[in-house]
N, C-alpha and C. Protein backbone atom coordinates (compact mmCIF):
# COMPACT_ATOMS: atom_id res chain seq x y z
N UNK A 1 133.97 94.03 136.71
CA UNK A 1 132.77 94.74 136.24
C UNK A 1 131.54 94.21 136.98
N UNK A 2 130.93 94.76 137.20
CA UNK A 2 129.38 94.85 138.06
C UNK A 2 128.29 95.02 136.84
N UNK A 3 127.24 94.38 137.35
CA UNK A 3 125.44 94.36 136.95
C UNK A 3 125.50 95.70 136.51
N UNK A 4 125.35 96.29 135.12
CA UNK A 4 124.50 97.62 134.38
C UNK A 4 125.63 98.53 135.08
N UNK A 5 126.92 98.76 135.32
CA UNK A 5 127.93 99.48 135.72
C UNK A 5 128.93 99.44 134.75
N UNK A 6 129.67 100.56 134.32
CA UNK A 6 130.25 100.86 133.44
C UNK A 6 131.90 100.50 133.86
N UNK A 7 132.32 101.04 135.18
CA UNK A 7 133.60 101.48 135.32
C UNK A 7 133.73 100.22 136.75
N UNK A 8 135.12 100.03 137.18
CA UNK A 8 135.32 99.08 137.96
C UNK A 8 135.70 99.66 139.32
N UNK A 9 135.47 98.57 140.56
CA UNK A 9 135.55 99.38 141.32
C UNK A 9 137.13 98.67 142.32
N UNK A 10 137.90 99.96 142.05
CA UNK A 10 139.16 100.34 141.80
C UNK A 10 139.22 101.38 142.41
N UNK A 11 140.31 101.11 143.27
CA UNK A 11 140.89 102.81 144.09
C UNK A 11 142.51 102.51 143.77
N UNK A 12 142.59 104.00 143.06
CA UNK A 12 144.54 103.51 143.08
C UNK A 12 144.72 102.23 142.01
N UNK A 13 143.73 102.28 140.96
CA UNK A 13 144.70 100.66 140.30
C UNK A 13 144.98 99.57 141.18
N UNK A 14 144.32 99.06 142.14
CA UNK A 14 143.91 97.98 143.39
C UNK A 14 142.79 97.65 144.04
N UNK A 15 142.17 96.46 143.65
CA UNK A 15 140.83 96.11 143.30
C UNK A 15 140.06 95.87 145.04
N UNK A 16 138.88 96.99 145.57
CA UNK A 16 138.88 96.58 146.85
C UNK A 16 138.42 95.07 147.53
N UNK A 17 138.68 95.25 148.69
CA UNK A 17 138.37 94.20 149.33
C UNK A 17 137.15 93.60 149.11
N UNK A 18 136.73 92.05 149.45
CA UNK A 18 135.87 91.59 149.13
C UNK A 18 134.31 92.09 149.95
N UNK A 19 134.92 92.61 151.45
CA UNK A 19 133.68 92.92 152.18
C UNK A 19 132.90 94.26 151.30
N UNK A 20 133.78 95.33 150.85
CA UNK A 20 133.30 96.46 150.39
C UNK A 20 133.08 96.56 149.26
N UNK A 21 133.47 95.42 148.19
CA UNK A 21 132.77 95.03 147.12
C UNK A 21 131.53 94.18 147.16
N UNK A 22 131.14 93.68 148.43
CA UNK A 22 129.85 93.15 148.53
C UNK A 22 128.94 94.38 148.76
N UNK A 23 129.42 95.02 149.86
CA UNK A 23 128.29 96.38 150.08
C UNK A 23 128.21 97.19 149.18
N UNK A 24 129.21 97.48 148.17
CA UNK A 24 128.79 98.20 146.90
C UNK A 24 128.27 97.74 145.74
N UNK A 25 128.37 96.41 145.71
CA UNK A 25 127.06 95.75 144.95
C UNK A 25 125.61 95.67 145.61
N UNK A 26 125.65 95.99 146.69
CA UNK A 26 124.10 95.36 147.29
C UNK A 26 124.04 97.09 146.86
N UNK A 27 124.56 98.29 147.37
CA UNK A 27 124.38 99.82 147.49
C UNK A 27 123.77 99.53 145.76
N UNK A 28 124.43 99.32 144.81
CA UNK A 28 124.18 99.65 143.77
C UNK A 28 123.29 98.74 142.91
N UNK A 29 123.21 97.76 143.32
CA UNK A 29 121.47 96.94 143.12
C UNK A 29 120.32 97.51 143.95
N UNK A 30 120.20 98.38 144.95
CA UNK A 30 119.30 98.96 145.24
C UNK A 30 118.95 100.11 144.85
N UNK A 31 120.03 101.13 144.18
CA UNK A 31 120.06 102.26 143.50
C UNK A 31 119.16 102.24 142.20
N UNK A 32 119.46 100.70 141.62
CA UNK A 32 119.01 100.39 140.29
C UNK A 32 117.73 100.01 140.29
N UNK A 33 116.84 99.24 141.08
CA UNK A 33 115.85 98.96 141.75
C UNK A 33 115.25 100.28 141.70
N UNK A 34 115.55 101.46 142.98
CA UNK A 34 115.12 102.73 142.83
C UNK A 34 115.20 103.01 141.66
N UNK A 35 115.82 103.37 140.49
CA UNK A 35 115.62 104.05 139.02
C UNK A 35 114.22 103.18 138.09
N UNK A 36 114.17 101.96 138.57
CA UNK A 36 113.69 101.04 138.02
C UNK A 36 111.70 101.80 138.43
N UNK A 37 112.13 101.65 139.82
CA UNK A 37 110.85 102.22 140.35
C UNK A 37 109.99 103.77 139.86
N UNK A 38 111.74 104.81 139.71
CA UNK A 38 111.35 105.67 139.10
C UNK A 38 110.41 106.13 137.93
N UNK A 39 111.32 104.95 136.91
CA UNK A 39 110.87 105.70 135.81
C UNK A 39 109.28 104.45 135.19
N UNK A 40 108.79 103.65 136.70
CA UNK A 40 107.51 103.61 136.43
C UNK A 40 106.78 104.76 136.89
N UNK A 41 107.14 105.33 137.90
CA UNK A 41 105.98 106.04 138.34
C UNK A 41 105.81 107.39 138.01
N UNK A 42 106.88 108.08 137.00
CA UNK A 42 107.07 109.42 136.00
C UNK A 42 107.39 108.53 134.47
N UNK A 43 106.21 108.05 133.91
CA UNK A 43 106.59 107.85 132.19
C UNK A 43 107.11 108.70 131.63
N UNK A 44 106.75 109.86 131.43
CA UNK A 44 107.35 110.96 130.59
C UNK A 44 108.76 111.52 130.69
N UNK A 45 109.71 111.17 132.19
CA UNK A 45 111.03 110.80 132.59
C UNK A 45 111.25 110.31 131.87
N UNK A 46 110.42 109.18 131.73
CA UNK A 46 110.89 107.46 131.53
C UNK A 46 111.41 107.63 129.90
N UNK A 47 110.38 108.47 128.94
CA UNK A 47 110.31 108.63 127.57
C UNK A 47 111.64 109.41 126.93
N UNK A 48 111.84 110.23 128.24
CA UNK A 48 112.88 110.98 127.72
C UNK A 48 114.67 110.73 127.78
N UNK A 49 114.15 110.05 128.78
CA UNK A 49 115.34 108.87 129.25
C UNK A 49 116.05 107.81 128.34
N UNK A 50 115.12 107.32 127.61
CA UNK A 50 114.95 106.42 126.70
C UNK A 50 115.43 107.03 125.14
N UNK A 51 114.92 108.49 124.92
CA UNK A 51 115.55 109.18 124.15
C UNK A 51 116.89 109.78 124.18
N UNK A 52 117.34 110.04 125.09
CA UNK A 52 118.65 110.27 125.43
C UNK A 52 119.74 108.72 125.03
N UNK A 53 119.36 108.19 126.04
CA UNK A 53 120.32 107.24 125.82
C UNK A 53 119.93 106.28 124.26
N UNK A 54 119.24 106.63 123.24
CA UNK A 54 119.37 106.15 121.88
C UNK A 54 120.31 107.02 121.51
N UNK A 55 119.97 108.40 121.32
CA UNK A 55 120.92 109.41 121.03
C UNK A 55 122.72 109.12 121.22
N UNK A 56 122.41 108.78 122.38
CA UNK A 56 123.94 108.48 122.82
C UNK A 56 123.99 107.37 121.98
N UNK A 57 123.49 106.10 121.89
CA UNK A 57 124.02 105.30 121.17
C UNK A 57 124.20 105.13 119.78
N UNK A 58 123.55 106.13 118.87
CA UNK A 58 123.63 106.71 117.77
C UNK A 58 124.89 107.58 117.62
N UNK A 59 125.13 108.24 118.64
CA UNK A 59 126.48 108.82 118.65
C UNK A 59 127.72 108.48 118.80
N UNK A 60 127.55 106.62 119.18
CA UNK A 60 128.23 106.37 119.26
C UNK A 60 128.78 105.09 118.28
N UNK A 61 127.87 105.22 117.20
CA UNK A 61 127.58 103.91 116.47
C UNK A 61 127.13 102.67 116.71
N UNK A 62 126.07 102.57 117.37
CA UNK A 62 125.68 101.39 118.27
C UNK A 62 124.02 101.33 117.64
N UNK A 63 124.16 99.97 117.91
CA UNK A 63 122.41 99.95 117.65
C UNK A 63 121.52 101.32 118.34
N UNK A 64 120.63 101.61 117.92
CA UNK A 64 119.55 102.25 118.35
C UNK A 64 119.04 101.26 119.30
N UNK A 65 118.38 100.51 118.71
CA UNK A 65 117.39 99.17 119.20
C UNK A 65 117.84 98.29 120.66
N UNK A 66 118.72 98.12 120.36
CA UNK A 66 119.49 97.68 121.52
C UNK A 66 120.95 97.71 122.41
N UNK A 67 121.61 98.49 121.48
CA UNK A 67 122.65 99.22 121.77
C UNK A 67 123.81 98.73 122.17
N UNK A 68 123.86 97.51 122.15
CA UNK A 68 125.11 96.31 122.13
C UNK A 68 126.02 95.73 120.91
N UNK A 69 125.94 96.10 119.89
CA UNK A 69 126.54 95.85 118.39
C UNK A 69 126.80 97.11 117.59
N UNK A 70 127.35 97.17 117.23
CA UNK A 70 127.53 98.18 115.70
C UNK A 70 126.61 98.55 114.81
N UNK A 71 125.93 99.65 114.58
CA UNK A 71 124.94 99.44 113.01
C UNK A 71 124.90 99.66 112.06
N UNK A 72 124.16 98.82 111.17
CA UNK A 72 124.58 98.37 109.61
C UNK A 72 124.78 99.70 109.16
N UNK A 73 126.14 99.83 107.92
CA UNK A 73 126.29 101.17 107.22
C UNK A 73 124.86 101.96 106.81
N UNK A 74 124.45 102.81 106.87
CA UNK A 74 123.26 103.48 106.93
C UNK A 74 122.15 103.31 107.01
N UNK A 75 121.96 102.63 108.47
CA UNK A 75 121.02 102.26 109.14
C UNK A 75 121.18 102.50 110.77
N UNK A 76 120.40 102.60 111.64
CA UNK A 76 120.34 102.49 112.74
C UNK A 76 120.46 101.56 113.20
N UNK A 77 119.91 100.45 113.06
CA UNK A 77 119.86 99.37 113.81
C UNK A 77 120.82 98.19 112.98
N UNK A 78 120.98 97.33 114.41
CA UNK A 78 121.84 96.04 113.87
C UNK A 78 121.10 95.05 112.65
N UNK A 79 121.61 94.25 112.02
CA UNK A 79 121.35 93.30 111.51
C UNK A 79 120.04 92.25 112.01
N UNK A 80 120.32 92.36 113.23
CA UNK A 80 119.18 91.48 114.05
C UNK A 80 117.75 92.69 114.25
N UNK A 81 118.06 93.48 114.58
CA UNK A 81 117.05 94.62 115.35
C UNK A 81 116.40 94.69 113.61
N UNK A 82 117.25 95.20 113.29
CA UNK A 82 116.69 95.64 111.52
C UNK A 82 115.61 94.42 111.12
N UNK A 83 116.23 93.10 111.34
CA UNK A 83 115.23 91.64 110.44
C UNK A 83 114.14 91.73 111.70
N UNK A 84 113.79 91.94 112.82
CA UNK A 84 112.99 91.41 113.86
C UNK A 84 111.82 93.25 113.36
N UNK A 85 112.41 94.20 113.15
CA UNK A 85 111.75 95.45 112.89
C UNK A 85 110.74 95.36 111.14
N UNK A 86 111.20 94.62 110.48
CA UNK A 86 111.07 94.43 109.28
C UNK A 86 109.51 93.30 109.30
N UNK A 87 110.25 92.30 110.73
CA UNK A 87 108.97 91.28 110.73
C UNK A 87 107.75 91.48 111.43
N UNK A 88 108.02 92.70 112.20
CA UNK A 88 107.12 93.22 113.05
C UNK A 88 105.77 94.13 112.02
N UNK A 89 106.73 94.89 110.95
CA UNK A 89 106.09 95.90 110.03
C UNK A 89 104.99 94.92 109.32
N UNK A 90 105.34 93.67 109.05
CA UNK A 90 105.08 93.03 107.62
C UNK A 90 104.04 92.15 108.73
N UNK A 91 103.38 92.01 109.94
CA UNK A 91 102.92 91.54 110.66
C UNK A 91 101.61 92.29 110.74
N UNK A 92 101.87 93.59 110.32
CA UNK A 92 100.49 94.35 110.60
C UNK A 92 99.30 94.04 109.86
N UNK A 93 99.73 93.79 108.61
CA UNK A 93 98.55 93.53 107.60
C UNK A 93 97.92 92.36 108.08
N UNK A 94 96.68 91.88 107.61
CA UNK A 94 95.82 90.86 107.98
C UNK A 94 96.58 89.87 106.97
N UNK A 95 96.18 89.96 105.96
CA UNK A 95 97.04 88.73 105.03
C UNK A 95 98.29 87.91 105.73
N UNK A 96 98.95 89.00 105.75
CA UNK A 96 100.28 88.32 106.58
C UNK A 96 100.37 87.93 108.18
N UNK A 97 98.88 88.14 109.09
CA UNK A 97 98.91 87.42 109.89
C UNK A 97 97.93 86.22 110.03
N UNK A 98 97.38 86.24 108.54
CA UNK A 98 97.19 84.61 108.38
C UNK A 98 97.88 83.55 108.01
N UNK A 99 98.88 84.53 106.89
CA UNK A 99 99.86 83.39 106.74
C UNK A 99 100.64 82.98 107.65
N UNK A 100 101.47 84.01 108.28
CA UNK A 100 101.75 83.46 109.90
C UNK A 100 101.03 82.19 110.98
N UNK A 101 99.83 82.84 111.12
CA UNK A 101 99.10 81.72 112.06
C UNK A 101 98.84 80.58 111.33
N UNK A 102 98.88 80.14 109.94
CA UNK A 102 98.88 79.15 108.78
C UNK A 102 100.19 78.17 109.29
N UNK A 103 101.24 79.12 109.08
CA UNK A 103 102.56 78.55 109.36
C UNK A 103 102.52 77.42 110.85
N UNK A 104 102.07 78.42 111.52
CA UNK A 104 102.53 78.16 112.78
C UNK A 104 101.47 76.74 113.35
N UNK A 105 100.25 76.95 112.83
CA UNK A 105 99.08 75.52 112.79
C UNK A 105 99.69 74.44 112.24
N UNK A 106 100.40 74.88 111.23
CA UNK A 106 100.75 73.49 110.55
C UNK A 106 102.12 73.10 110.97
N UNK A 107 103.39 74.10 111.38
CA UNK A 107 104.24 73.40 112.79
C UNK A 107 103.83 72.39 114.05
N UNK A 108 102.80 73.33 114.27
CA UNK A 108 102.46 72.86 115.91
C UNK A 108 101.65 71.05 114.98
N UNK A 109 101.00 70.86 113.90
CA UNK A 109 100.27 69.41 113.72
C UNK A 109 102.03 68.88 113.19
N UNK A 110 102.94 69.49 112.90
CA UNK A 110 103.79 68.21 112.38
C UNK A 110 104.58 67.84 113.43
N UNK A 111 104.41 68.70 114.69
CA UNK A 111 105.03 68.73 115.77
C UNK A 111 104.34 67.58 116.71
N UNK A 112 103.40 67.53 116.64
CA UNK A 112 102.63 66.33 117.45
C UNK A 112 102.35 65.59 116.78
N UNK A 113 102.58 64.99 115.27
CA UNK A 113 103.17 63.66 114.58
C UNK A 113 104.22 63.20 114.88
N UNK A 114 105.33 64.30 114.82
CA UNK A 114 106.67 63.32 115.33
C UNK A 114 106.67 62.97 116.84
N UNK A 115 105.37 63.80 117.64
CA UNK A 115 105.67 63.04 118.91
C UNK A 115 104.90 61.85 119.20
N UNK A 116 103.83 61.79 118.23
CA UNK A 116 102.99 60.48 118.41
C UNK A 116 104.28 59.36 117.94
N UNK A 117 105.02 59.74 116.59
CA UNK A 117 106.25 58.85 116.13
C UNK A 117 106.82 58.25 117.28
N UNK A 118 107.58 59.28 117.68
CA UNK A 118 108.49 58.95 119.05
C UNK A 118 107.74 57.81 119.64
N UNK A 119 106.62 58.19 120.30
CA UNK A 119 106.07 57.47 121.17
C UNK A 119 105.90 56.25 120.84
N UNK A 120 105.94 56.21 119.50
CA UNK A 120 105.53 54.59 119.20
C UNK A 120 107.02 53.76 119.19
N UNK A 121 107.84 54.88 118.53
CA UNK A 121 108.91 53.97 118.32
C UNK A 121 109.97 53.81 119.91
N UNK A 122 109.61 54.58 120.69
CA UNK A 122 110.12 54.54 122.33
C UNK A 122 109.62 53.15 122.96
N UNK A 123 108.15 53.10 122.54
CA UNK A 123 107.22 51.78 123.16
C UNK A 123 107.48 50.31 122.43
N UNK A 124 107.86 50.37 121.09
CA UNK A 124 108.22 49.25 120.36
C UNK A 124 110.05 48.84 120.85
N UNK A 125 111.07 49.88 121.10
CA UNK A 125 112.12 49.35 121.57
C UNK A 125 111.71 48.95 122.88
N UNK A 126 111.06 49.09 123.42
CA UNK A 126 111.50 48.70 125.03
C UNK A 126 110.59 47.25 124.77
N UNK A 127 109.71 47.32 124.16
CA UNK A 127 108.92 46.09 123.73
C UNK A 127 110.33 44.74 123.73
N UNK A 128 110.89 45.23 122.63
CA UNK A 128 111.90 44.49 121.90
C UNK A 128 112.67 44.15 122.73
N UNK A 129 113.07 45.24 124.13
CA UNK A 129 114.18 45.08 124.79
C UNK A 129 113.53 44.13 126.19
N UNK A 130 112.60 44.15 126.60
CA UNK A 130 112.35 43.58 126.98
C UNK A 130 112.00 41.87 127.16
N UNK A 131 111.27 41.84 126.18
CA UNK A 131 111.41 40.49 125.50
C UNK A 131 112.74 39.97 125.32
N UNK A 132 113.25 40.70 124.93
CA UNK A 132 114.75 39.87 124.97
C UNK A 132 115.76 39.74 126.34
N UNK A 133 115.30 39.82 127.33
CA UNK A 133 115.41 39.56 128.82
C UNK A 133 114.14 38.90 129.64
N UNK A 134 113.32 37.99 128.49
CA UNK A 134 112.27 36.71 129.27
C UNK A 134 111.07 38.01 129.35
N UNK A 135 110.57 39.03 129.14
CA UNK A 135 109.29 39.41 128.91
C UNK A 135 108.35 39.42 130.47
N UNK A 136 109.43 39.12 131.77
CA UNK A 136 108.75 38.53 132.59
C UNK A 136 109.36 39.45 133.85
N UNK A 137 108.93 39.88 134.76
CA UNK A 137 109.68 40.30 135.92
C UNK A 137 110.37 39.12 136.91
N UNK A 138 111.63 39.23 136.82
CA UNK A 138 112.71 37.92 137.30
C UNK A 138 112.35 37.76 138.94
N UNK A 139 111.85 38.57 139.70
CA UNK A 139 111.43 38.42 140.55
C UNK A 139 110.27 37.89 141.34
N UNK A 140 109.00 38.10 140.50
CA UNK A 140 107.77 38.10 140.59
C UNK A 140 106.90 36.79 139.94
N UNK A 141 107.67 37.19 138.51
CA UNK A 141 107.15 36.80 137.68
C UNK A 141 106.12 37.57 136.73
N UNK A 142 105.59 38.79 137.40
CA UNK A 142 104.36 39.83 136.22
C UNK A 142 105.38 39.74 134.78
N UNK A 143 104.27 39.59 134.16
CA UNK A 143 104.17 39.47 132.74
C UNK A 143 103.32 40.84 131.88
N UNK A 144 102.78 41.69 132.11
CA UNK A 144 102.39 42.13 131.77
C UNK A 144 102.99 43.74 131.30
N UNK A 145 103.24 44.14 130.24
CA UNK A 145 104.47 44.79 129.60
C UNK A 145 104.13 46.13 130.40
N UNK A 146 102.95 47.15 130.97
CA UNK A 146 103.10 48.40 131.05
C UNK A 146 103.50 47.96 132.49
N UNK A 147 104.06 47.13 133.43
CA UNK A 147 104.17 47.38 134.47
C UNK A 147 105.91 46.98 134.71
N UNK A 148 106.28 46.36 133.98
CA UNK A 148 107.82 46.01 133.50
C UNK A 148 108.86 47.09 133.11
N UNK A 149 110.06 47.05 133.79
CA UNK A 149 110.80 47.90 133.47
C UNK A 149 112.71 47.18 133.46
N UNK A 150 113.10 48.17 132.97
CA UNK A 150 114.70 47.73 132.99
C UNK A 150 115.27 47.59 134.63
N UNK A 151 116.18 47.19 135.06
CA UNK A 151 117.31 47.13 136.33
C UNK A 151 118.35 47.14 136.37
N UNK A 152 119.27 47.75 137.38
CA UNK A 152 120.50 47.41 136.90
C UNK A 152 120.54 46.14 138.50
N UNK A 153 121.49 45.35 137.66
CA UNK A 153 122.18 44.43 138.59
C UNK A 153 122.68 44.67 140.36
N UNK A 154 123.67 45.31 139.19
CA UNK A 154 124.25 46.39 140.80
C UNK A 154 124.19 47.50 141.23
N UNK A 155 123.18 48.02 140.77
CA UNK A 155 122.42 48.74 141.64
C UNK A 155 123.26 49.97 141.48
N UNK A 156 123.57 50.02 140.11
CA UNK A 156 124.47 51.35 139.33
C UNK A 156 123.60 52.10 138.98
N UNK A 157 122.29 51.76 138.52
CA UNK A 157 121.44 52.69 137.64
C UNK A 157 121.93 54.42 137.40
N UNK A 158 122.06 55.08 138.38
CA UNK A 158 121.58 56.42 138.50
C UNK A 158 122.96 56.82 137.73
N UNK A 159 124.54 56.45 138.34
CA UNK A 159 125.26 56.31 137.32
C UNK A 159 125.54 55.83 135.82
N UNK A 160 124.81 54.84 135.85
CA UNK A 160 125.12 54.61 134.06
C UNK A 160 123.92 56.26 133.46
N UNK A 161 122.78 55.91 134.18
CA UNK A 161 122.28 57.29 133.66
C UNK A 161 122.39 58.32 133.63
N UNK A 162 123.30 58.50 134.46
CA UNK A 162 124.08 59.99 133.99
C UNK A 162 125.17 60.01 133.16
N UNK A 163 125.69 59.08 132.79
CA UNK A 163 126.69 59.01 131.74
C UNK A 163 125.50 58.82 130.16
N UNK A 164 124.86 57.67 130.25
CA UNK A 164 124.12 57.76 129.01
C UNK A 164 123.42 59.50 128.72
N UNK A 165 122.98 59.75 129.72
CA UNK A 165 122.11 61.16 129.29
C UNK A 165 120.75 61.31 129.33
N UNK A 166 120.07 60.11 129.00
CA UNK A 166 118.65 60.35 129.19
C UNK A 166 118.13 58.62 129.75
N UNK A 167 116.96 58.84 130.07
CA UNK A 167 116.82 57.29 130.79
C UNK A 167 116.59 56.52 129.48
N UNK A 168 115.59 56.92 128.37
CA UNK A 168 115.35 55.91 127.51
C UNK A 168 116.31 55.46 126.87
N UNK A 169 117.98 56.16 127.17
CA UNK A 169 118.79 55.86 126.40
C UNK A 169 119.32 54.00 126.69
N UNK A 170 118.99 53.67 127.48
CA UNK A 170 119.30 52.70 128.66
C UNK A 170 118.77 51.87 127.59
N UNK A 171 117.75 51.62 126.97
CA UNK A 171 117.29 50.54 126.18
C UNK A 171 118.16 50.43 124.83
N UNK A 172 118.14 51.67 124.39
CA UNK A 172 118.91 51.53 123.33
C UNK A 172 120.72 50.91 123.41
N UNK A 173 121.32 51.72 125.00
CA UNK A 173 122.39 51.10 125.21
C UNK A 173 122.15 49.68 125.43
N UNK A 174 121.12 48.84 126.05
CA UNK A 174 121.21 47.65 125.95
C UNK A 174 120.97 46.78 124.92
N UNK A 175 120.51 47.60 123.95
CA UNK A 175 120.18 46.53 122.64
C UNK A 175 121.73 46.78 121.67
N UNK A 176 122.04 48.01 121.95
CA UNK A 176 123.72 48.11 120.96
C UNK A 176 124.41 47.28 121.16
N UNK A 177 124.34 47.02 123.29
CA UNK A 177 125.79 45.93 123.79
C UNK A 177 125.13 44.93 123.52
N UNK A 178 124.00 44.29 122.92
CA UNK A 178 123.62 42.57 122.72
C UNK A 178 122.85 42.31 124.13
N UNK A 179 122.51 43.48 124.42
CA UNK A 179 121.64 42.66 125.82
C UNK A 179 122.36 42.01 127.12
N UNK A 180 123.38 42.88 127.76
CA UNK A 180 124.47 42.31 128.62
C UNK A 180 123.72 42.03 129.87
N UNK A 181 124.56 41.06 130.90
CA UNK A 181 123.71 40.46 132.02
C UNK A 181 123.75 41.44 133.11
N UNK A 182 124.76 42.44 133.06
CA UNK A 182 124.35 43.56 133.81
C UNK A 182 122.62 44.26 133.94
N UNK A 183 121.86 43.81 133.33
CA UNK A 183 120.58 44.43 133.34
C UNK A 183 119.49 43.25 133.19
N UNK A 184 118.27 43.04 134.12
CA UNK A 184 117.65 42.75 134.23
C UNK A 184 116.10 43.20 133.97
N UNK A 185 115.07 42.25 133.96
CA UNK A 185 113.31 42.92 134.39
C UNK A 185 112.89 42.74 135.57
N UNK A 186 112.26 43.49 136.20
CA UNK A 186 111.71 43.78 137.02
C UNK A 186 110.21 44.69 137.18
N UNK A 187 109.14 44.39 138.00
CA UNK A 187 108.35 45.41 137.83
C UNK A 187 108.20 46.15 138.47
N UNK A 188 107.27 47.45 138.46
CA UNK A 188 107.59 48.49 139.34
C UNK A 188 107.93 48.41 140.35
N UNK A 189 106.88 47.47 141.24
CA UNK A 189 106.80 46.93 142.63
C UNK A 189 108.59 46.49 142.97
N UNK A 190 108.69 45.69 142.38
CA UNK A 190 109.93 44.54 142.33
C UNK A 190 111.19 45.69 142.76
N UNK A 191 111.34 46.49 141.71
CA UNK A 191 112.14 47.55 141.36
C UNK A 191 112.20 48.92 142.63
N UNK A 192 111.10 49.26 143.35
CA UNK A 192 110.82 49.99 144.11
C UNK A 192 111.60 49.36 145.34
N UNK A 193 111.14 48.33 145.68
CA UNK A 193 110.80 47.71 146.42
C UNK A 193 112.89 46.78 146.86
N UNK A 194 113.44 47.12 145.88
CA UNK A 194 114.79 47.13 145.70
C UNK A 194 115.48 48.19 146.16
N UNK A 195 114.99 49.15 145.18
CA UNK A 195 115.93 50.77 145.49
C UNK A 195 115.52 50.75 147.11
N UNK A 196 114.69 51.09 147.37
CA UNK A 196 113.97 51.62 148.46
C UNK A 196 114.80 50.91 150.40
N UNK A 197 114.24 49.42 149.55
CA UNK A 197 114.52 48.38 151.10
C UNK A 197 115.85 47.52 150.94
N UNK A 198 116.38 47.42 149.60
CA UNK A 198 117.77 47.05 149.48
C UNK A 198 117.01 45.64 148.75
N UNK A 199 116.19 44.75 148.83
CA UNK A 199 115.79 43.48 148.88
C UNK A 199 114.08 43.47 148.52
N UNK A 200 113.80 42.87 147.84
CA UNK A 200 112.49 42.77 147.27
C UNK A 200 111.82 42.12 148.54
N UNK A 201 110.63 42.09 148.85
CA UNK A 201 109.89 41.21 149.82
C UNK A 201 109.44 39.98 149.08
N UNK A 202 109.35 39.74 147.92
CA UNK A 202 109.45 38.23 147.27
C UNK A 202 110.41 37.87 147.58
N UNK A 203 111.65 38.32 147.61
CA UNK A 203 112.43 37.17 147.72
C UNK A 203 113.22 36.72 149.25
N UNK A 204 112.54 37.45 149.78
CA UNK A 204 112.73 37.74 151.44
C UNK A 204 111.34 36.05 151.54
N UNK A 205 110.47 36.02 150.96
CA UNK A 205 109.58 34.81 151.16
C UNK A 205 110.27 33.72 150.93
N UNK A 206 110.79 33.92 149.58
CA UNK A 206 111.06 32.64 148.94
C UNK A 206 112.15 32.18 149.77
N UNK A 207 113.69 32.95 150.70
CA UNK A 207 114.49 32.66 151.06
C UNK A 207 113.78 32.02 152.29
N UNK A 208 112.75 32.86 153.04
CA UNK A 208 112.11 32.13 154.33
C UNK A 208 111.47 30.45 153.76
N UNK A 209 110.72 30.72 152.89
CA UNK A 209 109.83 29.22 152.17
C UNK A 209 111.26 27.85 152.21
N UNK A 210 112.46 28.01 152.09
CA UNK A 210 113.04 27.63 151.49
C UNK A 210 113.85 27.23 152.97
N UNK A 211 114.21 27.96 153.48
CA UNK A 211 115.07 27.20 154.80
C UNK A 211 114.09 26.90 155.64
């Protein structure tokens, strides 16, 4: 079956080749395109067009509305079309589009409480998780918490994070396992400066300072 096409394309009960099923999809996405074009530039086509094919779908027991389901015993429309037609009616009055916009003000403020929540409680685990790996970038030494972040050891990161699912999950997986030595602090710099060059330039000093 093909895009907005009814019947398959079949010669003889033997499905054609792939080249001439490409050109009769491109033939018939441009056909559709053209109708598309049509029935902007003649509305009154367009109106009658639109009446026809309800008709048909009335004739055939199908939504009116959208014409993909069955409709409810003496009604036109589906179950869905019917509740979305019902909310549209009851939308007109002023009353009921205050209570609406009422609703929806006081979603959208409980909606940006639980994200101020989040935020705090996202910033207090990593707090926690951090601190409990020396509070300190192992490399550097920065101490200062907004510039500190998690590491992996071996340089797995991108894999464990695609298995966990999300990055902040990474803190929480490290506080479940007890804080395993697979993961370190580091700060941005430190951390960049890893992925990037393989080797931090601190410790490229300290190894020079040292021999």
């Amino acid at each position: 079956m093909l895009d907005g096409c009814s019947e398959e394309l079949e010669v003889s009960g033997k499905p054609l080749p792939q080249e001439k099923m490409a050109d009769l999809v491109g033939v018939r996405k441009r056909n559709c395109l053209a109708v598309r074009l049509y029935k902007t530039r003649h509305p009154e086509r367009k109106r009658a067009y639109e009446r026809a094919r309800r008709a048909r779908w009335i004739a055939h027991g199908l939504c009116s509305y959208c014409g993909k389901v069955p409709a409810l015993s003496g009604y036109r429309q589906c179950s869905l079309c019917l509740a979305n037609d019902r909310r549209r009616a009851a939308m007109r009055s002023p009353e009921q589009r205050q209570h609406a916009n009422a609703r929806a003000c006081m979603r959208n403020r409980l909606t940006g409480c639980r994200r101020i929540t989040v935020s705090r409680w996202r910033r207090k685990l990593k707090q926690e998780v951090l601190s409990a790996y020396g509070g300190q970038c192992r490399c550097c030494g920065e101490k200062h918490f907004e510039f500190l972040t998690l590491d992996h050891v071996n340089n797995d990161g991108a894999k464990h994070r695609r298995e966990l699912g999300k990055v902040t999950a990474v803190y929480r997986w490290a506080k479940m396992h007890n804080y395993p030595s697979t993961l370190q602090v580091l700060c941005w710099n430190c951390n960049c400066a890893k992925q990037y060059f393989k080797v931090c330039p601190h410790t490229v000093e300290a190894v020079s300072l040292i021999s």
